[in-house]
Every structure is written in C-alpha cells, then in structure tokens.
C-alpha atoms as a PDB file:
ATOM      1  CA  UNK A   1       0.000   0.000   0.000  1.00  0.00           C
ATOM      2  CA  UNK A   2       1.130   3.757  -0.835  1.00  0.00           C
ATOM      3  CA  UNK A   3       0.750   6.399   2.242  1.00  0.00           C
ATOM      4  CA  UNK A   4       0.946  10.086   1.228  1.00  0.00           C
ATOM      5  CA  UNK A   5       3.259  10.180   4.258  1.00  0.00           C
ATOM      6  CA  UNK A   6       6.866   8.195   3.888  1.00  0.00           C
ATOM      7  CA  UNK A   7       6.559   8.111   7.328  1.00  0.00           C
ATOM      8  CA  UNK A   8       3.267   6.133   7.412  1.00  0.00           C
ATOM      9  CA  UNK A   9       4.771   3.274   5.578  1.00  0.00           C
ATOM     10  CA  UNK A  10       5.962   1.072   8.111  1.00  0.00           C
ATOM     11  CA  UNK A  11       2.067   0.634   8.392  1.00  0.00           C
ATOM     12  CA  UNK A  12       1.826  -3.207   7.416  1.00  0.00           C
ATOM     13  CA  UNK A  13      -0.970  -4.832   5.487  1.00  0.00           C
ATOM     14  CA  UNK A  14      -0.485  -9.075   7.016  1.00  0.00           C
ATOM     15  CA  UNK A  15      -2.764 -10.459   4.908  1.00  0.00           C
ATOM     16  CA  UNK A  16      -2.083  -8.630   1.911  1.00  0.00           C
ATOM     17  CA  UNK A  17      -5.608  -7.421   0.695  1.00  0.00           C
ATOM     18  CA  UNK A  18      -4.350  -4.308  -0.395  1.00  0.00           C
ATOM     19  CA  UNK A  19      -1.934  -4.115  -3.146  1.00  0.00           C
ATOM     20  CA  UNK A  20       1.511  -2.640  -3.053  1.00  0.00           C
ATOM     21  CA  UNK A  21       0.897   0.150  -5.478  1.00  0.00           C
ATOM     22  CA  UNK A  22      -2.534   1.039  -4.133  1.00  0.00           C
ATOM     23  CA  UNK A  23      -2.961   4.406  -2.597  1.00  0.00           C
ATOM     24  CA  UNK A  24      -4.432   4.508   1.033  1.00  0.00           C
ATOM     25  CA  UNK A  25      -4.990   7.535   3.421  1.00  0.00           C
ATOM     26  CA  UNK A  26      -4.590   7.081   7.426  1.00  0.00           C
ATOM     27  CA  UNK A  27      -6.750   9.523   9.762  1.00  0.00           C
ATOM     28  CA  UNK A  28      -5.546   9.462  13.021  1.00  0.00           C
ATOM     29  CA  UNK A  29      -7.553  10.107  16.117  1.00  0.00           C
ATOM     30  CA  UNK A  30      -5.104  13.097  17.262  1.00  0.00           C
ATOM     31  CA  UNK A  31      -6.018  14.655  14.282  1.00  0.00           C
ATOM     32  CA  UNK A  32      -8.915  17.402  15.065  1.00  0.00           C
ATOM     33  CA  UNK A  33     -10.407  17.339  11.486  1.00  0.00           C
ATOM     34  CA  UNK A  34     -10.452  13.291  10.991  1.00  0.00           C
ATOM     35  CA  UNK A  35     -13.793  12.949  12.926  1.00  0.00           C
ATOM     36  CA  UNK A  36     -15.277  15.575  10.288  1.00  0.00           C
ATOM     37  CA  UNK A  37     -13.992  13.957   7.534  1.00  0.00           C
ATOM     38  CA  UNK A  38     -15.629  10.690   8.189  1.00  0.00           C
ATOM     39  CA  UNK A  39     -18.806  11.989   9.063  1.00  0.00           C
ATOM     40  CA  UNK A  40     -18.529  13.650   5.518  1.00  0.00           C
ATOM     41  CA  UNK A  41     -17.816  10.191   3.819  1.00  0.00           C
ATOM     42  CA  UNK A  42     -20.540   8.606   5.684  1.00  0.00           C
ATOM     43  CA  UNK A  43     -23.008  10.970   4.471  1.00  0.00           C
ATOM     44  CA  UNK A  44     -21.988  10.844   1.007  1.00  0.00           C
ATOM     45  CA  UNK A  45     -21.769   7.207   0.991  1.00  0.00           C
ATOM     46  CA  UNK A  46     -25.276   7.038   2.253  1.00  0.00           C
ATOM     47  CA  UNK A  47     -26.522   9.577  -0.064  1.00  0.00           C
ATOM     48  CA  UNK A  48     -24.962   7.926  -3.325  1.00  0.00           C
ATOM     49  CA  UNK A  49     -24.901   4.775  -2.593  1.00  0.00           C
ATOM     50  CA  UNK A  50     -27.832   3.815   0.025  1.00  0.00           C
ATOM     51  CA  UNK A  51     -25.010   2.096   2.619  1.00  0.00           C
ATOM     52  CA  UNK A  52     -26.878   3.137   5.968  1.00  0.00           C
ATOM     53  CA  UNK A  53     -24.313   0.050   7.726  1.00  0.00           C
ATOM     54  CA  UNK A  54     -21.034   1.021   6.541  1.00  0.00           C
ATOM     55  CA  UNK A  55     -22.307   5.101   7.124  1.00  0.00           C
ATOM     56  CA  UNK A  56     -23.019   4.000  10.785  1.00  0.00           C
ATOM     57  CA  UNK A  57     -20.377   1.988  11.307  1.00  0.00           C
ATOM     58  CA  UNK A  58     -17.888   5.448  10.243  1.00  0.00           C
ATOM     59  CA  UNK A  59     -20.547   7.728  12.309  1.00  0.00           C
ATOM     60  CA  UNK A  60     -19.586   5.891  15.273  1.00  0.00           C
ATOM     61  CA  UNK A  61     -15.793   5.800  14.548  1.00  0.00           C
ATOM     62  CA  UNK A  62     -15.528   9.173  14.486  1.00  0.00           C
ATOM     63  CA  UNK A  63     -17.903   9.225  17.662  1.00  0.00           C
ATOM     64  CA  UNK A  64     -15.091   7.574  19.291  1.00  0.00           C
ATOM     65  CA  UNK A  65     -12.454   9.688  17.933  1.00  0.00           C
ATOM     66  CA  UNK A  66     -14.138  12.696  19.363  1.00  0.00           C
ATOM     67  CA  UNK A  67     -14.481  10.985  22.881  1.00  0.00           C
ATOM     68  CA  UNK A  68     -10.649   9.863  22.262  1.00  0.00           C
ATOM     69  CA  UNK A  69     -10.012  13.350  21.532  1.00  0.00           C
ATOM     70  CA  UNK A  70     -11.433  14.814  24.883  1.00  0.00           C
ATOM     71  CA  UNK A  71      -9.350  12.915  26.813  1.00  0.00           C
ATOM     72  CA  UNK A  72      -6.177  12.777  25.033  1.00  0.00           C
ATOM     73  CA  UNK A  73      -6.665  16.142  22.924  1.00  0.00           C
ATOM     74  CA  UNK A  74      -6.585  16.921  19.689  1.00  0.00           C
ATOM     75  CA  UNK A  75      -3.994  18.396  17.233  1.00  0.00           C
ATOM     76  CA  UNK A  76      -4.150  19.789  13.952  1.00  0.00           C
ATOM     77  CA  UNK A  77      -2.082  17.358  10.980  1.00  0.00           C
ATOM     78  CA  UNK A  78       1.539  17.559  11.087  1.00  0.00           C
ATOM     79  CA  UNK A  79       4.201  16.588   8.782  1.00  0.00           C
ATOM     80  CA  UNK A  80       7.630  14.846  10.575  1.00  0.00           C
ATOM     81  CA  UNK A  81      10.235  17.161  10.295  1.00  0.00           C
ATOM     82  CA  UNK A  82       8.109  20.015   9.190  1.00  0.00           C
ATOM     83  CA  UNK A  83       8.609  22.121  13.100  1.00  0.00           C
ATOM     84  CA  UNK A  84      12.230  21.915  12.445  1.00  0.00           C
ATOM     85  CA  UNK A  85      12.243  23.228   8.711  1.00  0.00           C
ATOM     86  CA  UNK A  86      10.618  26.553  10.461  1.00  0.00           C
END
C-alpha cells in the first residue's frame, strides 16, 4: 500500500488485501479534522450509494475519535520534520 506520508509506511498490510501500489490515506484520532472527515464520507456514501451500515459503522468511529479526543486532545495534521524546517 502507498501512504501520502513516507513516514506512514511502516504501516503493514499481514494479509495482503491491499496491493503494493494502491494508494491509502490514514486519519488518526489526534487529528482534530479526521472525525469531520468521516462523518462527511458517511453521508456521502449514504446519499450515493444507500449504505446506511457502513455510514453507521464510520458515524460511530468518528464518535469515538471525538471521545478519544477529549481525553487525550486533539492536534491539527503535522508533517515529521516540518517544526524543524521553520
């Protein structure tokens, strides 16, 4: 699988579903706009394509990203390196 983020790629894939070359994007709970994001996809997923148990099943993930985020806090996305370039 291909991250955006070199430093993402030590994120494994054990039983190979996704292929090398295939694009992927990781949201991470610290990150204060990921719980938006998949409530966005979950909407548009049940709007196009009529999924209400995938759309739920995000709803709630980001449900518990926003309670993760309360008690660890939140962050806004970072690139590695980036604090030192500045």
């Amino acid at each position: 699988m291909k991250h955006a983020r070199e430093d993402y790629n030590r994120i494994q894939d054990p039983d190979g579903k996704i292929p090398v070359d295939e694009p992927v994007f990781l949201l991470r709970g610290q990150d204060v706009l990921a719980p938006e994001t998949l409530r966005t996809w979950a909407n548009m997923l049940r709007f196009r394509y009529k999924d209400d148990e995938m759309a739920n099943m995000v709803e709630k993930h980001a449900h518990d990203m926003v309670a993760w985020q309360k008690e660890h806090g939140a962050s806004i996305p970072d690139l590695p390196g980036k604090e030192e370039q500045e």
